[in-house]
C-alpha atoms as a PDB file:
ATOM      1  CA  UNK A   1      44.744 143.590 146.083  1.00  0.00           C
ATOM      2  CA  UNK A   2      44.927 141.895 149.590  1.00  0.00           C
ATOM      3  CA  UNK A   3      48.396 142.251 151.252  1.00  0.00           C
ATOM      4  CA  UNK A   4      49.614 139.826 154.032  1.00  0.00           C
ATOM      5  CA  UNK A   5      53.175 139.964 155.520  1.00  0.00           C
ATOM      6  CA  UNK A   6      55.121 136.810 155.977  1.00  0.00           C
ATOM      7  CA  UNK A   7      58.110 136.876 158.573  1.00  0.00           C
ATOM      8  CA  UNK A   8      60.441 133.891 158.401  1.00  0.00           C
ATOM      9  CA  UNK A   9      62.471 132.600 161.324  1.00  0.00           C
ATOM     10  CA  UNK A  10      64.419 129.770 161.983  1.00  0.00           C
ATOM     11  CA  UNK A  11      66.528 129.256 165.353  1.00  0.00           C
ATOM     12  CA  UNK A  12      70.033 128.567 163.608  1.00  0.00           C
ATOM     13  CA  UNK A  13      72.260 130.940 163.736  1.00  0.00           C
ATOM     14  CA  UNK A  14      75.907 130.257 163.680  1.00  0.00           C
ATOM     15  CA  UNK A  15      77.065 133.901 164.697  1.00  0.00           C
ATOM     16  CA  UNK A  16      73.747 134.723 167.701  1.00  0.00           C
ATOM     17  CA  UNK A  17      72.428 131.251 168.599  1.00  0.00           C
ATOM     18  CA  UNK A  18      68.581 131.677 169.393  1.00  0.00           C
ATOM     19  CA  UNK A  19      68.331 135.279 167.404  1.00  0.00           C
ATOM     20  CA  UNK A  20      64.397 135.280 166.923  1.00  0.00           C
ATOM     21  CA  UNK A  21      64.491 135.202 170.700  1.00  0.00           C
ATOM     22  CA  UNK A  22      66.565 137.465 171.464  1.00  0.00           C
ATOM     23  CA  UNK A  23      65.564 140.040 174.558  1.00  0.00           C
ATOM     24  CA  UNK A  24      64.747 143.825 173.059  1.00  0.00           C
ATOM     25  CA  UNK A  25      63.442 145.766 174.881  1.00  0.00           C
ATOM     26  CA  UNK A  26      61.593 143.292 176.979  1.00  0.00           C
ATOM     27  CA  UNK A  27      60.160 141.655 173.616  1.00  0.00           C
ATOM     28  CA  UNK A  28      62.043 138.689 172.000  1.00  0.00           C
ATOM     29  CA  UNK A  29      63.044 140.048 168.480  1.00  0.00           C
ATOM     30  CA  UNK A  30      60.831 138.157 166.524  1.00  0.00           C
ATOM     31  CA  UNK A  31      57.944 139.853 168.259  1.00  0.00           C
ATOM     32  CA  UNK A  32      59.780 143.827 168.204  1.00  0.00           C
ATOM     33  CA  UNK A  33      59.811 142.492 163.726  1.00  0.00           C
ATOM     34  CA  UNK A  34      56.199 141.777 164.000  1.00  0.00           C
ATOM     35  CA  UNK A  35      55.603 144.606 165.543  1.00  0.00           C
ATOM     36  CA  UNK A  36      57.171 146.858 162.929  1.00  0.00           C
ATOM     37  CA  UNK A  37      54.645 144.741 160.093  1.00  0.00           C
ATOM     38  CA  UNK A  38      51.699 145.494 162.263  1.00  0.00           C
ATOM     39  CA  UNK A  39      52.745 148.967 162.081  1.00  0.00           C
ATOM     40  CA  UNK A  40      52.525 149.151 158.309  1.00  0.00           C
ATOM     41  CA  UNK A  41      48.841 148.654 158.269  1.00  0.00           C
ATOM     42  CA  UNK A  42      49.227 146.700 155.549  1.00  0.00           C
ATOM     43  CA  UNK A  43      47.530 143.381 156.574  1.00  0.00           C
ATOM     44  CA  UNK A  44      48.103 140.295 158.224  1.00  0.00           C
ATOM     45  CA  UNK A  45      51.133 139.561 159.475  1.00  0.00           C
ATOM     46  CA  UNK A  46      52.226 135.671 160.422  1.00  0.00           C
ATOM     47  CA  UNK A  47      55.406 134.094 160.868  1.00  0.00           C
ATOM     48  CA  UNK A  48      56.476 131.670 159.131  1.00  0.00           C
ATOM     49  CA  UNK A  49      59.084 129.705 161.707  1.00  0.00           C
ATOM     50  CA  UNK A  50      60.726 126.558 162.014  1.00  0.00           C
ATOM     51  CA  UNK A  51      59.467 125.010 165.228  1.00  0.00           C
ATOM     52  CA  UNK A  52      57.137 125.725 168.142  1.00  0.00           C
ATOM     53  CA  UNK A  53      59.666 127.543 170.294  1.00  0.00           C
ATOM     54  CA  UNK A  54      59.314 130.910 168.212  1.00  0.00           C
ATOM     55  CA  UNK A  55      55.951 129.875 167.509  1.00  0.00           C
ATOM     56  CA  UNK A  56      54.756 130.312 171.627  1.00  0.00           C
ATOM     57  CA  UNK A  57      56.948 133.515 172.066  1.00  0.00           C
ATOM     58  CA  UNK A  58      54.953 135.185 169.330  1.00  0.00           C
ATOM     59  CA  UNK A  59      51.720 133.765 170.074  1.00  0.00           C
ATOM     60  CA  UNK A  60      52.258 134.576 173.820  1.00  0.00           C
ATOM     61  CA  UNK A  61      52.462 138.512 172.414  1.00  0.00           C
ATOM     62  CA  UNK A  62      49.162 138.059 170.407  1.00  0.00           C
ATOM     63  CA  UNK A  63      50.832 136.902 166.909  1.00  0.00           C
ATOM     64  CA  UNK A  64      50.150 134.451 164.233  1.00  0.00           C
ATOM     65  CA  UNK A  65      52.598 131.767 163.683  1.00  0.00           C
ATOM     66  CA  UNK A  66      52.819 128.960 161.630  1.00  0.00           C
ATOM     67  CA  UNK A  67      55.505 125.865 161.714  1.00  0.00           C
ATOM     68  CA  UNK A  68      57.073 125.291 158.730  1.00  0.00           C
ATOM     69  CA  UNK A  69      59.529 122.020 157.860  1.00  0.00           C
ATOM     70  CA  UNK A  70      62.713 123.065 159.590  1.00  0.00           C
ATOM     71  CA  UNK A  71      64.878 121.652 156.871  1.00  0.00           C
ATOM     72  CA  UNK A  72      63.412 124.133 154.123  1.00  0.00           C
ATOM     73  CA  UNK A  73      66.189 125.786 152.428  1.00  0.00           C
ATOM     74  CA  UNK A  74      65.089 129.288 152.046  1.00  0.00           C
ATOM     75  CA  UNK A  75      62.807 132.220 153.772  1.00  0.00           C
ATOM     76  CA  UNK A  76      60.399 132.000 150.642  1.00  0.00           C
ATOM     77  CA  UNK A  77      60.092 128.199 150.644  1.00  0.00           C
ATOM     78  CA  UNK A  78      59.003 128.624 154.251  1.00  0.00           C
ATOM     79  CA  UNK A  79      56.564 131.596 153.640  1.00  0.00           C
ATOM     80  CA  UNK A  80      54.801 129.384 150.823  1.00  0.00           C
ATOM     81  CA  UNK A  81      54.683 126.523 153.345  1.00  0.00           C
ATOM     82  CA  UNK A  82      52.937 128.565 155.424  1.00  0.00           C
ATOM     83  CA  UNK A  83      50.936 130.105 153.198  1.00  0.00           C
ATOM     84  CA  UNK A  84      49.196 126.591 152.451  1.00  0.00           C
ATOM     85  CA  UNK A  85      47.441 127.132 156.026  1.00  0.00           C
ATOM     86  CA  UNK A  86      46.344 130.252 154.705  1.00  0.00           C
ATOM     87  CA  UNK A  87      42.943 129.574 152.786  1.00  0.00           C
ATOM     88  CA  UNK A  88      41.912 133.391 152.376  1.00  0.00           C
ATOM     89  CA  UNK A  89      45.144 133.602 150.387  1.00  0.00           C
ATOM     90  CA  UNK A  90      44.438 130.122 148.674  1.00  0.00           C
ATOM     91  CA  UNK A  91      41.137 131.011 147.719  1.00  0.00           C
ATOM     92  CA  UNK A  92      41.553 134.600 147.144  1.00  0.00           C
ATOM     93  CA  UNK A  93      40.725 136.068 143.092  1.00  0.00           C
ATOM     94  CA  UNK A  94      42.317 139.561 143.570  1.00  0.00           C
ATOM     95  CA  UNK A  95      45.873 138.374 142.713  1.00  0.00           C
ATOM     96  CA  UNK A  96      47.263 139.194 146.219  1.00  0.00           C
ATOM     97  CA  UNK A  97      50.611 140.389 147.457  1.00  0.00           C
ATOM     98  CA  UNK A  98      52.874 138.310 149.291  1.00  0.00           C
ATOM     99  CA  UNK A  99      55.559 140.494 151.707  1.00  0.00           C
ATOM    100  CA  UNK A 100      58.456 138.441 152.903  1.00  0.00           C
ATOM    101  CA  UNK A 101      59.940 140.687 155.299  1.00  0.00           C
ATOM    102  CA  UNK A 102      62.999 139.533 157.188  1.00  0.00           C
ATOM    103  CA  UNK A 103      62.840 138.098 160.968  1.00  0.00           C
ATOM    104  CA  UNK A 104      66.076 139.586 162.311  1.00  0.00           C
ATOM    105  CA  UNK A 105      64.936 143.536 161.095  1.00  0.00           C
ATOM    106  CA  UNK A 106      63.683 144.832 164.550  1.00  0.00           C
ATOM    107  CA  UNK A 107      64.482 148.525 163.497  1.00  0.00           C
ATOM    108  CA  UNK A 108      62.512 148.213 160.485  1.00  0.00           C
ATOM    109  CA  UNK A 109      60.941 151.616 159.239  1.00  0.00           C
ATOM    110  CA  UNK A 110      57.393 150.073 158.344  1.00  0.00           C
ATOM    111  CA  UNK A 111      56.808 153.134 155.763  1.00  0.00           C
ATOM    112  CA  UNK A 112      59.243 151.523 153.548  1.00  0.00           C
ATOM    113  CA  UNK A 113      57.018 148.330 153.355  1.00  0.00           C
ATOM    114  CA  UNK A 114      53.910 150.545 152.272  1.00  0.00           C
ATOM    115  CA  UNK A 115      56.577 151.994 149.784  1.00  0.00           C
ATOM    116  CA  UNK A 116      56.995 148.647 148.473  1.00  0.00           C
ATOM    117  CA  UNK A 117      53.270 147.330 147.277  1.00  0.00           C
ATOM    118  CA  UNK A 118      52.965 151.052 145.546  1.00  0.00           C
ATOM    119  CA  UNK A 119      55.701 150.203 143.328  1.00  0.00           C
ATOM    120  CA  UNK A 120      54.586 146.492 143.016  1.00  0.00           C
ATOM    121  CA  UNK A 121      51.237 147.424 141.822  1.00  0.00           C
ATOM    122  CA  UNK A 122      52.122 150.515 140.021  1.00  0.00           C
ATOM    123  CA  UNK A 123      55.203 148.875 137.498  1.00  0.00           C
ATOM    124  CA  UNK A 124      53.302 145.551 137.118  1.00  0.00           C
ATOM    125  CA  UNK A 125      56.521 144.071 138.469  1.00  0.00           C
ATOM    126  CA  UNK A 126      56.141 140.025 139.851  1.00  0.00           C
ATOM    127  CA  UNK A 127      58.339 141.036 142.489  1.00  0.00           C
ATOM    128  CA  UNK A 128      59.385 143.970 144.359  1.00  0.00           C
ATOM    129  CA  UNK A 129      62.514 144.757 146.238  1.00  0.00           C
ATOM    130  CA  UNK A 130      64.551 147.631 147.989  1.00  0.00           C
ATOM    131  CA  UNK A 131      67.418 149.341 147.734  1.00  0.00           C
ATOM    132  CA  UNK A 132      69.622 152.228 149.035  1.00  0.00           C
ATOM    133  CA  UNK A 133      72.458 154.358 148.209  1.00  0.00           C
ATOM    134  CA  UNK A 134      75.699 152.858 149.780  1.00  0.00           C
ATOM    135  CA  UNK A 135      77.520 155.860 151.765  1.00  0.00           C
ATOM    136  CA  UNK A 136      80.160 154.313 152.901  1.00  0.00           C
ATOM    137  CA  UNK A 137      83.438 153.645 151.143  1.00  0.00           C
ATOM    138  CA  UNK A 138      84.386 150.779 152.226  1.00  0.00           C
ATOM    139  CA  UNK A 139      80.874 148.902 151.499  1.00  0.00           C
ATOM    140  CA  UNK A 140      82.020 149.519 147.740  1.00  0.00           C
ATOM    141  CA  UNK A 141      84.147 146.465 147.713  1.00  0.00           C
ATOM    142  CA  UNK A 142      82.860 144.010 150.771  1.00  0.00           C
ATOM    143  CA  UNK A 143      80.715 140.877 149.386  1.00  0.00           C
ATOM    144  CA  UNK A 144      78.699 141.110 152.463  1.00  0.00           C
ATOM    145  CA  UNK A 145      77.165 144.120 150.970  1.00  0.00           C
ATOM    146  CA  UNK A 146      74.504 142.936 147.796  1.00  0.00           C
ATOM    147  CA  UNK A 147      75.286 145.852 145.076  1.00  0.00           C
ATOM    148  CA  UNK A 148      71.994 146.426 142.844  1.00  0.00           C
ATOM    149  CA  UNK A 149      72.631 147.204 139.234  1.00  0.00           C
ATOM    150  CA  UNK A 150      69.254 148.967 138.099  1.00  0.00           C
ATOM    151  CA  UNK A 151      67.488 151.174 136.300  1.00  0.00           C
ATOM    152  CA  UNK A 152      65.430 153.947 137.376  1.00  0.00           C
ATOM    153  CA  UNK A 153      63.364 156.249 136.099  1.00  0.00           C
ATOM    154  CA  UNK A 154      63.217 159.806 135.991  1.00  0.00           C
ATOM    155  CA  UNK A 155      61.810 160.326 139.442  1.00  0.00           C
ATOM    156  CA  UNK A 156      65.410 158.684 141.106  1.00  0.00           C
ATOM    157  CA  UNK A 157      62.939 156.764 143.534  1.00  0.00           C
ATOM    158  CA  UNK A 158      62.113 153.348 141.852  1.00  0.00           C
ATOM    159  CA  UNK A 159      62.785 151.663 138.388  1.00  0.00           C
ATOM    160  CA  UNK A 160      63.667 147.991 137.905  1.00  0.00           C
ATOM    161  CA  UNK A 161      66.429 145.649 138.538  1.00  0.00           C
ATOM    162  CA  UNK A 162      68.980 144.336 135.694  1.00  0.00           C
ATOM    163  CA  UNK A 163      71.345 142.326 138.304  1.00  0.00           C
ATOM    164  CA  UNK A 164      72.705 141.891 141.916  1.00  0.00           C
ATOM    165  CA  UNK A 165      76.112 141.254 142.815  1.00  0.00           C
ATOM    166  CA  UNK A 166      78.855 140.955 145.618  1.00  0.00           C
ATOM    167  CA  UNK A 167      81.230 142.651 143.284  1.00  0.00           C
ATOM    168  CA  UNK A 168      81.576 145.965 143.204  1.00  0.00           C
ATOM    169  CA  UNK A 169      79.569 147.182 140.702  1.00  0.00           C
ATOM    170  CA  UNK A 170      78.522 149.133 138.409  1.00  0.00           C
ATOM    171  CA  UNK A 171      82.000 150.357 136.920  1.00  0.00           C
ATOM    172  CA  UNK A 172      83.129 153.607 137.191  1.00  0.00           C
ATOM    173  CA  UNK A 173      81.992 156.696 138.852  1.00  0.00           C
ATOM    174  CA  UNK A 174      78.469 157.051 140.404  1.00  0.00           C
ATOM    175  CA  UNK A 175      76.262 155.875 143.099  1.00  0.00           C
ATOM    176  CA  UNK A 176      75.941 152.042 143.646  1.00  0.00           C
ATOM    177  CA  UNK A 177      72.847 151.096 145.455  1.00  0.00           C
ATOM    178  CA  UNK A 178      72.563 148.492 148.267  1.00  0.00           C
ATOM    179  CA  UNK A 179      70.594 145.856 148.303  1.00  0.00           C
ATOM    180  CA  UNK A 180      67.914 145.348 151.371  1.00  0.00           C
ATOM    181  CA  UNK A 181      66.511 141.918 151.263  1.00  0.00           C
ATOM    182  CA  UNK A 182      62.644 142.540 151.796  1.00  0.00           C
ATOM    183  CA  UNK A 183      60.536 141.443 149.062  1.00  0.00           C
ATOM    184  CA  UNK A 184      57.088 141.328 147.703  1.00  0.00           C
ATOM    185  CA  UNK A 185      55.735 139.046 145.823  1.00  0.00           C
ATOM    186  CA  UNK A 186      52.634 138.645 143.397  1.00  0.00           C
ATOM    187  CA  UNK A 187      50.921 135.430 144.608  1.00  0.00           C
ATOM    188  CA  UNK A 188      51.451 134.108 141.176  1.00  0.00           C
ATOM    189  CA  UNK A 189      55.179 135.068 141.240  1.00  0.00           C
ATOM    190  CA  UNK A 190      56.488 133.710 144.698  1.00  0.00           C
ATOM    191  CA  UNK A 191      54.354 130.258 143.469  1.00  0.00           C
ATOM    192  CA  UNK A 192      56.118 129.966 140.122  1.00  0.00           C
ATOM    193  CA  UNK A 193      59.602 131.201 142.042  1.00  0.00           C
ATOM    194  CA  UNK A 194      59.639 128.110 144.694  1.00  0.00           C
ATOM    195  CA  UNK A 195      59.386 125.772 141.783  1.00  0.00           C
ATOM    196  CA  UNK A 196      62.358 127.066 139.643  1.00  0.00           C
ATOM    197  CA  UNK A 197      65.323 124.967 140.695  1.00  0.00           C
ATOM    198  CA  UNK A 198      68.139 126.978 141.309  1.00  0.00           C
ATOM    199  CA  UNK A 199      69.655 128.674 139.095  1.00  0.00           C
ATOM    200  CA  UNK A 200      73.422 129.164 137.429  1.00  0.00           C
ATOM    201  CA  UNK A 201      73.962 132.435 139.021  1.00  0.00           C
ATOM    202  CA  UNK A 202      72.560 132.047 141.674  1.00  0.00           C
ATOM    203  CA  UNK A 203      74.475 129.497 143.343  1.00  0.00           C
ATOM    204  CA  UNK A 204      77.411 131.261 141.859  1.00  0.00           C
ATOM    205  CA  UNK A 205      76.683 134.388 143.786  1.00  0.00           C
ATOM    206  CA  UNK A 206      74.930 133.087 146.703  1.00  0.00           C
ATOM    207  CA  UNK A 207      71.961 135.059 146.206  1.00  0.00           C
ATOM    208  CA  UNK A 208      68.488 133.881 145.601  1.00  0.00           C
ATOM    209  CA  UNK A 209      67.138 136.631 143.808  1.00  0.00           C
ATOM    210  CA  UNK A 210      69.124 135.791 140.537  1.00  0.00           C
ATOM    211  CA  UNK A 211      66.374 132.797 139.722  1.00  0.00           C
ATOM    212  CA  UNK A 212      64.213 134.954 139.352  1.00  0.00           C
ATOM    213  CA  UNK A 213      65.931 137.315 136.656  1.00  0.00           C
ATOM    214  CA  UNK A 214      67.789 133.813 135.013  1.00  0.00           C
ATOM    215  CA  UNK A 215      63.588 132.790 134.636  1.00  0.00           C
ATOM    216  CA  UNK A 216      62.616 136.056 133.050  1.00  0.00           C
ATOM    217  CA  UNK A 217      60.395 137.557 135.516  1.00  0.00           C
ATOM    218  CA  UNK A 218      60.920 140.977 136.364  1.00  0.00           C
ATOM    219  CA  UNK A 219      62.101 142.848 139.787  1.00  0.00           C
ATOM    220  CA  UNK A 220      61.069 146.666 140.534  1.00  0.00           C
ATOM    221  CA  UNK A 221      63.087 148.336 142.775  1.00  0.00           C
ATOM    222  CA  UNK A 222      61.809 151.340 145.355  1.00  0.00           C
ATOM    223  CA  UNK A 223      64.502 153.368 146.585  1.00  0.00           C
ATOM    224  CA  UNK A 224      64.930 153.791 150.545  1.00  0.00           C
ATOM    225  CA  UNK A 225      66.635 156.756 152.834  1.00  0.00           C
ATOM    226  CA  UNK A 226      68.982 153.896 154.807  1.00  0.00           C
ATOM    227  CA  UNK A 227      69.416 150.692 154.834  1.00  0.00           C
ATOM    228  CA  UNK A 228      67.995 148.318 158.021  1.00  0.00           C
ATOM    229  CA  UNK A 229      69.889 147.450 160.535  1.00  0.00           C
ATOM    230  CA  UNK A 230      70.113 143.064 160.313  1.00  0.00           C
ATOM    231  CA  UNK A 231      71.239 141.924 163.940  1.00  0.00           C
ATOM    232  CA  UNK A 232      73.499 139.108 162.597  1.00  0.00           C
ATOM    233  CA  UNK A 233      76.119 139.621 165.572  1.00  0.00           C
ATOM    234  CA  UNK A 234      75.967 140.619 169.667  1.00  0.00           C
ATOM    235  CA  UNK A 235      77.222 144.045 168.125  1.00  0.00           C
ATOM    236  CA  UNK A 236      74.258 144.192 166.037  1.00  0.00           C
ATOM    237  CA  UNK A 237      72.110 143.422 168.973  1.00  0.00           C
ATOM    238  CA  UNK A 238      73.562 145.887 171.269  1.00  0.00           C
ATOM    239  CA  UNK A 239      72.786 148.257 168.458  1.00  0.00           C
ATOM    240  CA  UNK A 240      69.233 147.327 167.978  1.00  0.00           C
ATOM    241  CA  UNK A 241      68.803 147.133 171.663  1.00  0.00           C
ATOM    242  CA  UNK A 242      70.131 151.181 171.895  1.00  0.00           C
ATOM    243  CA  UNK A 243      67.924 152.219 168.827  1.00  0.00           C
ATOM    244  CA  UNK A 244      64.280 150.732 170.326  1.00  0.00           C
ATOM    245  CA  UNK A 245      65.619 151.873 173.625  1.00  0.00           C
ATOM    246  CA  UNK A 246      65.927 155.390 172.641  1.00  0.00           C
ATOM    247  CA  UNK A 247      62.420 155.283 171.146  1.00  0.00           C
ATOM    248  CA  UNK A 248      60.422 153.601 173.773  1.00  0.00           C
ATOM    249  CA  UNK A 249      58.132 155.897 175.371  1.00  0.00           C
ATOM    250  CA  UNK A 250      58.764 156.943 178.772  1.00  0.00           C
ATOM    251  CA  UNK A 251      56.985 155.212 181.750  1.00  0.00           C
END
């Protein structure tokens, strides 16, 4: 199966106006996220943004970049936009896999992304997703943090995905696992997922991935070491800006 890896980006951003081009490291972080997919081996890598201002930083650093509608209301509504510019996908027989990997992940560990087509193509899954154990207590009970309620099998490192919540759960004692929003997608999948309206719980939770389950399809699940670090604040910046720091190599 081909593999291409789809980066969405938009410039809103109510907590870091202008995020995708935000310096790191001397590379705006759109650019230090394309970076890390290029680093996977995987395949082609494109971004899928919402006007020509991201679209010029990355392909001033060598990148692919499509403009999508800036009005789309999702990441994978603007990766299958893009993906209509992408005729070797369009054409393509070998059912291939669609990444969607997040724009504002610039300490992404690109392993995890080879970790996710195994598991794709291994469970027969339509989607694939990640997850991690939570360590910290108080992550337990925030809604910020997306709690995956899955199954695994007897390995401990992947299995498939019965729900995803805000709320704290599954009951009782155990490990809850965190969801990491990177996703990929049969070709067939992510097609028949844009054109599910949304669904009950979804909107009720605020989290996309419940179409998907409400429609039947299924979600495997591949079990990372950490979770990424999102840059959603200037704290979360400072903090990405420290970690690429610390590996640059020196001059």
């Amino acid at each position: 199966m081909s593999v291409a890896i789809f980066i969405p980006a938009r410039m809103a951003s109510t907590r870091l106006p202008g995020k995708p081009l935000a310096d790191i490291a001397g590379l705006p972080m759109i650019v230090q996220v394309m970076k890390r997919a290029q680093e996977s081996g995987l395949g082609k890598v494109v971004i899928a943004c919402d006007g020509e201002e991201i679209a010029s930083a990355v392909r001033a650093h060598g990148g692919t970049a499509v403009v999508t509608d800036p009005n789309l209301p999702s990441g994978s509504d603007r990766i299958w936009a893009a993906l209509q510019h992408e005729d070797w996908v369009l054409h393509s027989s070998d059912d291939p896999i669609i990444i969607n990997l997040q724009g504002d992940l610039p300490t992404f560990d690109s392993t995890l992304l080879q970790d996710l087509v195994r598991v794709l193509r291994t469970t027969g899954a339509d989607i694939a997703t990640l997850i991690t154990p939570i360590t910290r207590q108080d992550e337990h009970e925030n809604p910020s943090v997306v709690k995956a309620v899955v199954a695994l099998d007897d390995s401990g490192k992947q299995g498939r995905a019965l729900y995803f919540t805000r709320a704290t759960a599954p009951y009782g004692q155990g490990v809850r696992y965190h969801h990491i929003g990177v996703y990929a997608y049969r070709y067939a999948a992510l097609k028949r997922f844009v054109c599910l309206p949304p669904s009950t719980l979804e909107v009720r939770e605020k989290l996309e991935q419940l179409r998907a389950l409400e429609a039947g399809m299924t979600i495997a699940v591949s079990v990372a070491d950490t979770a990424a670090l999102g840059v959603d604040t200037p704290e979360d910046l400072a903090r990405a800006r420290a970690i690429i720091g610390r590996a640059a190599p020196s001059p």
